[in-house]
Protein backbone atom coordinates (compact mmCIF):
# COMPACT_ATOMS: atom_id res chain seq x y z
CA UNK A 1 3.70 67.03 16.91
CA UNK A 2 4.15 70.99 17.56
CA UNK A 3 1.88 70.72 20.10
CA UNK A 4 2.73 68.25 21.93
CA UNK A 5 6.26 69.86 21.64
CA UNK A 6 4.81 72.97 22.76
CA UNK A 7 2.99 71.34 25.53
CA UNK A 8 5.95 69.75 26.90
CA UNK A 9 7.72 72.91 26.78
CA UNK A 10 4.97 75.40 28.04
CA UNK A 11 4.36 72.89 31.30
CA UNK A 12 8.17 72.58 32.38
CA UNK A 13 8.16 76.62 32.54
CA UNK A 14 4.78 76.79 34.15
CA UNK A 15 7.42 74.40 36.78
CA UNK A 16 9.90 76.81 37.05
CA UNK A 17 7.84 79.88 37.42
CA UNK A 18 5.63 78.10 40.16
CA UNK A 19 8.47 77.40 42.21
CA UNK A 20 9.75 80.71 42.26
CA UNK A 21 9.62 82.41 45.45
CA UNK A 22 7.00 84.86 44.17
CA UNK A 23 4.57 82.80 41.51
CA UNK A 24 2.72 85.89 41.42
CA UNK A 25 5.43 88.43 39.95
CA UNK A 26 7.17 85.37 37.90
CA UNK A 27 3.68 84.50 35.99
CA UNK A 28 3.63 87.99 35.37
CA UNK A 29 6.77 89.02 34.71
CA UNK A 30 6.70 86.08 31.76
CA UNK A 31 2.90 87.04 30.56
CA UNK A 32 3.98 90.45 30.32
CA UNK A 33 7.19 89.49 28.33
CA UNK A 34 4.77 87.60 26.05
CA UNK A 35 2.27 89.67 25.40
CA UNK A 36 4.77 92.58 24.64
CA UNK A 37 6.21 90.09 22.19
CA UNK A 38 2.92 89.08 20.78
CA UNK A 39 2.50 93.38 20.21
CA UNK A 40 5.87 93.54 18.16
CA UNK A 41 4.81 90.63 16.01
CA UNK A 42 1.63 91.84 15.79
CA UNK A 43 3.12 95.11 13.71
CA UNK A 44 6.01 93.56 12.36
CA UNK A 45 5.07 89.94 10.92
CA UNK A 46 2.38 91.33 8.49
CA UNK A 47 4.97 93.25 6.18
CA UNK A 48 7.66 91.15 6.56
CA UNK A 49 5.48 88.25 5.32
CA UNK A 50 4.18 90.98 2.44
CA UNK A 51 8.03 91.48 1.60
CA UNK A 52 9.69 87.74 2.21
CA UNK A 53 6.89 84.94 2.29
CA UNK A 54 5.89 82.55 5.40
CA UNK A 55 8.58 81.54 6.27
CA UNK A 56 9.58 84.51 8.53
CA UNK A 57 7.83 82.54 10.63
CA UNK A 58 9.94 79.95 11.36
CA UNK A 59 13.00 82.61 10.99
CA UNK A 60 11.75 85.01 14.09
CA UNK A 61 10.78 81.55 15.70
CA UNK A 62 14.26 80.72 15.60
CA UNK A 63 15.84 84.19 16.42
CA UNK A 64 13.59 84.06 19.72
CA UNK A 65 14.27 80.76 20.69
CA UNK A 66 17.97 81.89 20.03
CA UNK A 67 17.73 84.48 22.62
CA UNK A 68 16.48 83.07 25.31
CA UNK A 69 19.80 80.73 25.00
CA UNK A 70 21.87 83.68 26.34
CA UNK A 71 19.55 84.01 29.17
CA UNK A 72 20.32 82.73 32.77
CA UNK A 73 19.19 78.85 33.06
CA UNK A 74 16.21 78.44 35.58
CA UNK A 75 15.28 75.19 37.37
CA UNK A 76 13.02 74.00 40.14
CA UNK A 77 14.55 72.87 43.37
CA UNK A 78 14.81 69.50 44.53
CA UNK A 79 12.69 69.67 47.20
CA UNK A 80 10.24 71.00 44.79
CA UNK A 81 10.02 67.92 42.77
CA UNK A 82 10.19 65.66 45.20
CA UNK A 83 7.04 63.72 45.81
CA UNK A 84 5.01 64.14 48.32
CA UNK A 85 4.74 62.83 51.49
CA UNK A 86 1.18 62.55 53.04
CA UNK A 87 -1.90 61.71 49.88
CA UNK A 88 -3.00 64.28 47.27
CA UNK A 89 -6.48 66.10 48.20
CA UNK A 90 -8.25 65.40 44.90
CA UNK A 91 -11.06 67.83 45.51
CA UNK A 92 -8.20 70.61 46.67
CA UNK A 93 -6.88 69.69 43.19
CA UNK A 94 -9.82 69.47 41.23
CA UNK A 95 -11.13 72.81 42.24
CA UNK A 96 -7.65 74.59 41.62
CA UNK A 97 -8.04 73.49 37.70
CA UNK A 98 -11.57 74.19 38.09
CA UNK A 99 -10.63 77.88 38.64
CA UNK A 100 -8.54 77.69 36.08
CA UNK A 101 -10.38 76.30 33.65
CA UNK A 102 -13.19 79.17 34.57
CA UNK A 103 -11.00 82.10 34.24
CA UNK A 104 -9.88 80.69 30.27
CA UNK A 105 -13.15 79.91 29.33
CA UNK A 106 -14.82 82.99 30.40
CA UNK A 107 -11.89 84.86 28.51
CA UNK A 108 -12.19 82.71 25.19
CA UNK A 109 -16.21 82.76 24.92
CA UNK A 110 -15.78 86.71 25.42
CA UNK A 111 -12.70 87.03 22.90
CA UNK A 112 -14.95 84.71 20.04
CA UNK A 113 -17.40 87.65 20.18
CA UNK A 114 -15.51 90.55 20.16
CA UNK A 115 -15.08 90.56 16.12
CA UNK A 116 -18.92 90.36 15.51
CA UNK A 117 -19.18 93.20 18.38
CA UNK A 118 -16.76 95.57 17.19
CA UNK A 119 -18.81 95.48 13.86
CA UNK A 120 -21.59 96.40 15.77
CA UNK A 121 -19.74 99.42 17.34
CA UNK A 122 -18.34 100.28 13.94
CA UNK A 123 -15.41 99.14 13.74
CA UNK A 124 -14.06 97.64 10.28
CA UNK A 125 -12.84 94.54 9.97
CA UNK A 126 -9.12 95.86 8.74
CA UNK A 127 -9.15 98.27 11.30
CA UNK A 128 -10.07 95.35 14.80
CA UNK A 129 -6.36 93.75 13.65
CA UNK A 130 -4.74 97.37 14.81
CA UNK A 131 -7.76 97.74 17.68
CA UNK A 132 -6.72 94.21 19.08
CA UNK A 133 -2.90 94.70 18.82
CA UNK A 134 -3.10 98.21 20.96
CA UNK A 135 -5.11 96.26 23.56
CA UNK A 136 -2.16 93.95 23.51
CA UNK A 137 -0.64 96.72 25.38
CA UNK A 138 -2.81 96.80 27.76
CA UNK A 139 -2.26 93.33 28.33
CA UNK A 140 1.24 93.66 29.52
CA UNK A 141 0.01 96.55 31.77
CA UNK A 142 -2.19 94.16 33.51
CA UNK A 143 0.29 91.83 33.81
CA UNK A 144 3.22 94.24 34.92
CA UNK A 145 0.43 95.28 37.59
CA UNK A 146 0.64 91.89 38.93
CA UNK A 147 4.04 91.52 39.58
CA UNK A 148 4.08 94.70 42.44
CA UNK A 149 3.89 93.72 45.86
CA UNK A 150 0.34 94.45 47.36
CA UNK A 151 -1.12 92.21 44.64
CA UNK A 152 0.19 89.25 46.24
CA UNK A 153 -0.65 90.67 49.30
CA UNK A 154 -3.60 92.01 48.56
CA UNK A 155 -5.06 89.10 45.90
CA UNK A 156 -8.28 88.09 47.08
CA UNK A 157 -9.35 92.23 47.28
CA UNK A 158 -7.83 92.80 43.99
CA UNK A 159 -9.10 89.60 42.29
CA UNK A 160 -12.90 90.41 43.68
CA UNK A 161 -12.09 94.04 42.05
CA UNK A 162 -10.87 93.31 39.33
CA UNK A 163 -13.49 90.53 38.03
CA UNK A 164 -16.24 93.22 39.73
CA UNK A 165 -14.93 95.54 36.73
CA UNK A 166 -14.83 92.77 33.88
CA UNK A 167 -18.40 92.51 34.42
CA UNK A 168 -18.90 96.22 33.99
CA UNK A 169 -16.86 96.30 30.85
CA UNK A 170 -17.95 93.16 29.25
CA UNK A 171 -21.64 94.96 29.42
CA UNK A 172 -20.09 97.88 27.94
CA UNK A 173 -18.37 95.76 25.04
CA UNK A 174 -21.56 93.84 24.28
CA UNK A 175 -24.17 96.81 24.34
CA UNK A 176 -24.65 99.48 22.62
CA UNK A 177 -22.96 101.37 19.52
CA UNK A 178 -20.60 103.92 20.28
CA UNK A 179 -17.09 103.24 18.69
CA UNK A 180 -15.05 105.07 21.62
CA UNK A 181 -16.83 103.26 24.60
CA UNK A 182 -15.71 99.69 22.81
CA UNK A 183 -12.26 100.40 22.37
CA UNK A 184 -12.06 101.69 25.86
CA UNK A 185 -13.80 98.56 27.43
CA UNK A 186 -11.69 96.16 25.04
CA UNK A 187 -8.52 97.84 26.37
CA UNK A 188 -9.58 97.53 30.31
CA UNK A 189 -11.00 94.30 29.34
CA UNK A 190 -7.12 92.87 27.96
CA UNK A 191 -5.77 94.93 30.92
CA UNK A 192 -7.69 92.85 33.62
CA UNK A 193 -7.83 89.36 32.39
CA UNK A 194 -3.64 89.46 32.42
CA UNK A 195 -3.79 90.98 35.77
CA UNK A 196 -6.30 87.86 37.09
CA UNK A 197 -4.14 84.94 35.29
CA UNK A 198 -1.10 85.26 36.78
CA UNK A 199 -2.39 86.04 40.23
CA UNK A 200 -4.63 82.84 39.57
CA UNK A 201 -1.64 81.06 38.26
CA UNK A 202 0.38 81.91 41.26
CA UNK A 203 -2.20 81.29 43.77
CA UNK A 204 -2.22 77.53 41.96
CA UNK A 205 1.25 77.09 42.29
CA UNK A 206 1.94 78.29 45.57
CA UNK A 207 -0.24 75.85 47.08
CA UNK A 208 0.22 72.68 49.72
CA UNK A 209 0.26 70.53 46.17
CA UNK A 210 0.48 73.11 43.92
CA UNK A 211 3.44 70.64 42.27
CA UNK A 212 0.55 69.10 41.35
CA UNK A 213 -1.57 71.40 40.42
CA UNK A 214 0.39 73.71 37.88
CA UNK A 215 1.68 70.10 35.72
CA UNK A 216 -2.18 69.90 34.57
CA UNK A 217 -2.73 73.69 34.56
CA UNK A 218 -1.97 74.13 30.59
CA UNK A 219 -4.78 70.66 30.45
CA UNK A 220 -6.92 73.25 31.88
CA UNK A 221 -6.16 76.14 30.34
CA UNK A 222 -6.45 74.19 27.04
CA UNK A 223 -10.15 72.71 27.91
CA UNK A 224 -11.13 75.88 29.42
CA UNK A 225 -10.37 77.87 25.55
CA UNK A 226 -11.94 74.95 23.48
CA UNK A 227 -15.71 75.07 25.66
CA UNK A 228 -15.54 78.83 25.89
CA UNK A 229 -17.18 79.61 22.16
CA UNK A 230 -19.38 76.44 22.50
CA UNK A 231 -20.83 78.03 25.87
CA UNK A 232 -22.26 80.81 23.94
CA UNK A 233 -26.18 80.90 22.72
CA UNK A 234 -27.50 83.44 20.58
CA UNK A 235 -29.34 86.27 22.36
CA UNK A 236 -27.96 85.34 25.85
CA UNK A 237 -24.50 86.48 25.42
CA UNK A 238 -24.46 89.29 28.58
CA UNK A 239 -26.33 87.35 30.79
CA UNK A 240 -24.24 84.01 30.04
CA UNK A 241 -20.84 85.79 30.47
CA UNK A 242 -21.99 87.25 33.66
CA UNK A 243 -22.65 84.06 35.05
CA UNK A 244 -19.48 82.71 33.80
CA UNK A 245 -17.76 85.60 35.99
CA UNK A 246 -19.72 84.52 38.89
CA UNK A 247 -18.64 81.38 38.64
CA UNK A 248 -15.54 82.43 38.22
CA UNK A 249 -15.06 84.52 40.97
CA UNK A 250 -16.64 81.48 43.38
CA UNK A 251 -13.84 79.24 41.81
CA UNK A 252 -11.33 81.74 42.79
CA UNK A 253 -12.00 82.82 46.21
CA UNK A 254 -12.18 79.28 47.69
CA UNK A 255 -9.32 78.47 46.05
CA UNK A 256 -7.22 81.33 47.62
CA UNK A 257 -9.26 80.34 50.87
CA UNK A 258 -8.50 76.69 50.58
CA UNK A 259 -4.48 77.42 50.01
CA UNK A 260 -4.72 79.44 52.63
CA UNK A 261 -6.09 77.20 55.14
CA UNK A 262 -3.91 74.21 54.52
């Protein structure tokens, strides 16, 4: 029941944001907001749990959902729900969620082998919590970076950059054994993956049926997290995860080039 909750709520704001004039800056502007919120959790809920019990939880769950009732409402126009017109272009469609479903996976087979890697680069297990949080940071870098100007007008350049770079950090994550090269490459890596969603995001949204599109975009996202781990085979991890990115960045570029052509 909290997820389908959850789900209902997470795909009426992926609405809103989509149907902002700038999809781009609004998917980042709200990844950044939760990823800095994720950060402050991320150092606050351990003690308070230590000090109270569980269900702080439920208490900072309600605080937040508390605040964002003072905030100014936000709805999509009329002429954005309206239906459309002419038929849907399934395959338009299809590889839109395609993309999407890429850019998750790649990110959640990575992110399932990052504890077992950081071990490797000698890194403690009570010491990746802290690692992981500070990347968080990064993270809403990324996805601050996404909300200036020349990356919407500038995406498909900045998108081919940026997943160029993943692949050179993901082989520095996932060789090797120095300490200081790993927690470099895991802060880049955060960094770039919340630059690339929201510009993928927005690209989905801002599309001839991108109405469409962004109400099965959390389906996506959703499928693309549950494969990602299950992708994985022992031994084959770098060379996997660079095809992934290939794949990914194929997915992406003709989906900016099929927006942009309709």
């Amino acid at each position: 029941m909290a997820g389908v909750c959850a789900g209902l709520v997470i795909v009426r704001c992926y609405e809103v944001l989509g149907a902002e004039e700038n999809p781009d800056a609004a998917f980042g502007k709200a990844i950044a907001i939760q990823m800095l919120t994720t950060a402050v959790l991320f150092l606050l809920l351990p003690s308070l749990v230590n000090y109270y019990d569980t269900s702080i939880f439920f208490i900072a769950l309600g605080g937040l959902v508390a605040f964002t009732l003072l905030l100014k409402p936000l709805s999509v126009p009329n002429s954005k729900v309206s239906k459309l017109s002419e038929e849907i272009d399934l395959t338009v469609v299809l590889i839109s969620l395609s993309a999407m479903v890429m850019v998750i996976l790649t990110h959640s087979a990575i992110w399932s082998t990052l504890g077992a890697y950081a071990i490797a680069h000698h890194i403690e297990l009570g010491d990746q919590g802290l690692l992981f949080a500070f990347g968080t940071l990064f993270s809403v870098a990324g996805a601050i970076l996404a909300t200036f100007p020349v990356a919407h007008q500038r995406k498909t350049l900045i998108l081919s950059i940026a997943i160029f770079l993943q692949c050179l950090v993901v082989s520095t994550m996932l060789t090797g054994d120095d300490m200081y090269s790993f927690i470099i490459a895991t802060c880049i890596f955060q960094l770039l993956w919340n630059l690339i969603v929201p510009l993928v995001m927005g690209t989905m949204a801002s599309g001839r049926y991108g109405n469409v599109v962004i109400r099965f975009t959390l389906a996506a996202q959703t499928l693309g997290a549950a494969l990602g781990p299950l992708m994985l085979v022992p031994g084959w991890v770098l060379p996997e995860v660079i095809g992934l990115l290939l794949i990914t960045y194929l997915l992406v570029s003709s989906t900016i080039k099929i927006q942009e052509s309709l």
